[in-house]
C-alpha atoms as a PDB file:
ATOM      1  CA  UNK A   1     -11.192   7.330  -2.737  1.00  0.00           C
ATOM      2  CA  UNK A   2     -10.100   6.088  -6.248  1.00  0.00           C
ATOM      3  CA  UNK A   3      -7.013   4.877  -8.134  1.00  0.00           C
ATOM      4  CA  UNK A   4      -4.005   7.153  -7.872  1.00  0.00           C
ATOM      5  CA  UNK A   5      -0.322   6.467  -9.140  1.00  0.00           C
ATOM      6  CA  UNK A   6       2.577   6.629  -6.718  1.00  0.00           C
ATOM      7  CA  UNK A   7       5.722   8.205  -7.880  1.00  0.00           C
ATOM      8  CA  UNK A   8       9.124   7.914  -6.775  1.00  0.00           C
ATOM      9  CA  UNK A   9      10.576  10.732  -4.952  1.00  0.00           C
ATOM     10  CA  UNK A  10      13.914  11.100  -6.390  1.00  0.00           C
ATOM     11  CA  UNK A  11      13.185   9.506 -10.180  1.00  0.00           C
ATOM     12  CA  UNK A  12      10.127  10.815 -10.505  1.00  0.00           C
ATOM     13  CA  UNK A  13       9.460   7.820 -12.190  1.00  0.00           C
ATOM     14  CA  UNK A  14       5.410   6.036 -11.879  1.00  0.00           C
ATOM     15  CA  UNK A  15       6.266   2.667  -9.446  1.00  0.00           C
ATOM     16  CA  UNK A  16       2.532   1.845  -9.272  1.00  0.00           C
ATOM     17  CA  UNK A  17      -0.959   2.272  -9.650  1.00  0.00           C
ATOM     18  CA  UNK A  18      -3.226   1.803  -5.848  1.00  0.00           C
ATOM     19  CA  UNK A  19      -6.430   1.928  -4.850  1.00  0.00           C
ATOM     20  CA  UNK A  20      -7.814   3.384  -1.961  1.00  0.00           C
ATOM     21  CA  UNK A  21     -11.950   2.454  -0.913  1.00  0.00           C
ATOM     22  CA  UNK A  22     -14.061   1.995   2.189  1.00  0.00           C
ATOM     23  CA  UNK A  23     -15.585  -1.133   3.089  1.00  0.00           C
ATOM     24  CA  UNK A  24     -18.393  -0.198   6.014  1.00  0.00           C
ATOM     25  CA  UNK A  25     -16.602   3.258   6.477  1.00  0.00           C
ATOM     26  CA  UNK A  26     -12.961   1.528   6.933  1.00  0.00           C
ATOM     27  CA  UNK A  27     -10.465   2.640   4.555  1.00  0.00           C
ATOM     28  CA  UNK A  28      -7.845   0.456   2.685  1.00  0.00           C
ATOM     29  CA  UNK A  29      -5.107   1.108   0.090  1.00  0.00           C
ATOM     30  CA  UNK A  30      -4.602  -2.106  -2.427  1.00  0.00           C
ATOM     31  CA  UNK A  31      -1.343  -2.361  -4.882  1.00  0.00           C
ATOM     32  CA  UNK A  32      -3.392  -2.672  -8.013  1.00  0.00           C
ATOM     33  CA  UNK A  33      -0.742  -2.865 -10.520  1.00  0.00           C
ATOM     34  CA  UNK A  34       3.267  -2.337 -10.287  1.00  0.00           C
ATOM     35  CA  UNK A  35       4.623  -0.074 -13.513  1.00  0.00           C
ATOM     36  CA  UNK A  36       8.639  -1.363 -14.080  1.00  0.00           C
ATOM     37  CA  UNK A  37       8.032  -4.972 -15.337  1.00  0.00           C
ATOM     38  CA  UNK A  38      11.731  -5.556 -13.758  1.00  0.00           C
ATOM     39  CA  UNK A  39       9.653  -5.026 -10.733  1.00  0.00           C
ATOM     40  CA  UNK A  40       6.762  -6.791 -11.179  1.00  0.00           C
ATOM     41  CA  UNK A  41       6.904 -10.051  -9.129  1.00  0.00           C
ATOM     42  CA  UNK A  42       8.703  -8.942  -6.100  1.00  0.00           C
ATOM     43  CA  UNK A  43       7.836 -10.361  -2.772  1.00  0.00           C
ATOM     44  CA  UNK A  44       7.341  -8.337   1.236  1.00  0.00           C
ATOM     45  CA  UNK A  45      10.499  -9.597   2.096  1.00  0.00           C
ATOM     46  CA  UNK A  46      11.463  -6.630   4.703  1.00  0.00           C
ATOM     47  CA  UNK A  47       7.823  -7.234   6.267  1.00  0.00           C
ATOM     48  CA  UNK A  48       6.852  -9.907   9.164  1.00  0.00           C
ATOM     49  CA  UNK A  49       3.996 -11.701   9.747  1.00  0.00           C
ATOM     50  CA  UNK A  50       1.521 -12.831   7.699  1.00  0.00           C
ATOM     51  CA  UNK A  51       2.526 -10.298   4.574  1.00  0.00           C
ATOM     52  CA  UNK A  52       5.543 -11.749   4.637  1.00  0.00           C
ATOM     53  CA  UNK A  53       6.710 -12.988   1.234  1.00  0.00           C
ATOM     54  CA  UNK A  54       3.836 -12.267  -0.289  1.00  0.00           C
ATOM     55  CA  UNK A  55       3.368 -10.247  -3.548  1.00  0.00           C
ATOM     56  CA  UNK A  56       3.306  -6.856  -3.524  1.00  0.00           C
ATOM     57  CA  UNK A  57       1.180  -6.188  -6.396  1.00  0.00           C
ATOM     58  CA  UNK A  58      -2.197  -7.081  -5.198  1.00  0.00           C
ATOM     59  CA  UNK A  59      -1.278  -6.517  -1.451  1.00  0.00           C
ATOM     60  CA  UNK A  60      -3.294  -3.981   0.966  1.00  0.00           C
ATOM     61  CA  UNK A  61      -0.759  -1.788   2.597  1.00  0.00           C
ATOM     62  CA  UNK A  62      -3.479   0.334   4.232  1.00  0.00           C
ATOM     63  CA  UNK A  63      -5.772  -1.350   6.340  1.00  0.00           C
ATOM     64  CA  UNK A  64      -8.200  -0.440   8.977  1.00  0.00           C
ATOM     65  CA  UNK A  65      -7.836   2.989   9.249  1.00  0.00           C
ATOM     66  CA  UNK A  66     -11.074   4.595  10.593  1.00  0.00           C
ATOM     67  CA  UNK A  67     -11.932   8.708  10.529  1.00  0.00           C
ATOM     68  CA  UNK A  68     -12.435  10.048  14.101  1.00  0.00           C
ATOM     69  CA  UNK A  69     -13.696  13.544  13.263  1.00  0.00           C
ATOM     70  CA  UNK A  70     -11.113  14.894  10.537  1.00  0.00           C
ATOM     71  CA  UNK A  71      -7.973  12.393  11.316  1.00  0.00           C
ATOM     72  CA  UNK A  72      -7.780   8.802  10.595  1.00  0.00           C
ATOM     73  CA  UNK A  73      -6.971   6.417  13.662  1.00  0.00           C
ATOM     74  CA  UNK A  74      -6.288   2.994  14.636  1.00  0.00           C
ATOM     75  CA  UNK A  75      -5.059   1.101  10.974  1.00  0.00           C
ATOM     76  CA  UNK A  76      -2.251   0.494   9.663  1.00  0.00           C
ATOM     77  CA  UNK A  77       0.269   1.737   7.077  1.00  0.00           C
ATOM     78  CA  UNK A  78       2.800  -0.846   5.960  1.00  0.00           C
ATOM     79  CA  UNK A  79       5.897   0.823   4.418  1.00  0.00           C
ATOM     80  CA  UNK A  80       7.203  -0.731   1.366  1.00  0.00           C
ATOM     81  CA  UNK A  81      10.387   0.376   1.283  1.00  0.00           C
ATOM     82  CA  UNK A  82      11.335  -0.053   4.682  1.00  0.00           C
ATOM     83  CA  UNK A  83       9.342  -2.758   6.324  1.00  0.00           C
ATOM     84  CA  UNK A  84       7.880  -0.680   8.650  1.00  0.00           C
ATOM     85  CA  UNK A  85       4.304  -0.876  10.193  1.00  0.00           C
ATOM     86  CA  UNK A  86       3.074   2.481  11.108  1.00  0.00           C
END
């Protein structure tokens, strides 16, 4: 658990800064603060439902998951760049 930045695979370049905690054993991942300022304000627009549109800086892409011996089972991971839930 803690803050960790995320770094773009073919730049190399820091895109953000995320958190990852537990709340009652259930771990998240939160978009704590988004690095290029050109970037900074962009909406979920490749999502559906209710993150739709919404900002991704302050937006919980990892929710739910819960450990079931030494794996993690039955959140979800939301996929920025694609859309995807997984």
């Amino acid at each position: 658990m803690g803050k960790w930045k995320t770094v773009d695979d073919v730049t190399g370049e820091v895109k953000s800064i995320v958190e990852i905690y537990k709340r009652d054993e259930i771990v998240f991942e939160k978009v704590l603060e988004i690095i290029n300022k050109e970037h900074k304000n962009e909406l979920c627009t490749k999502f559906e439902g209710a993150d739709k549109n919404e900002a991704i800086e302050g937006l919980v892409i990892i929710k739910n998951l819960e450990k079931d011996g030494d794996k993690y089972n039955d959140g979800t991971v939301m996929g920025l760049d694609n859309g995807n839930k997984y």
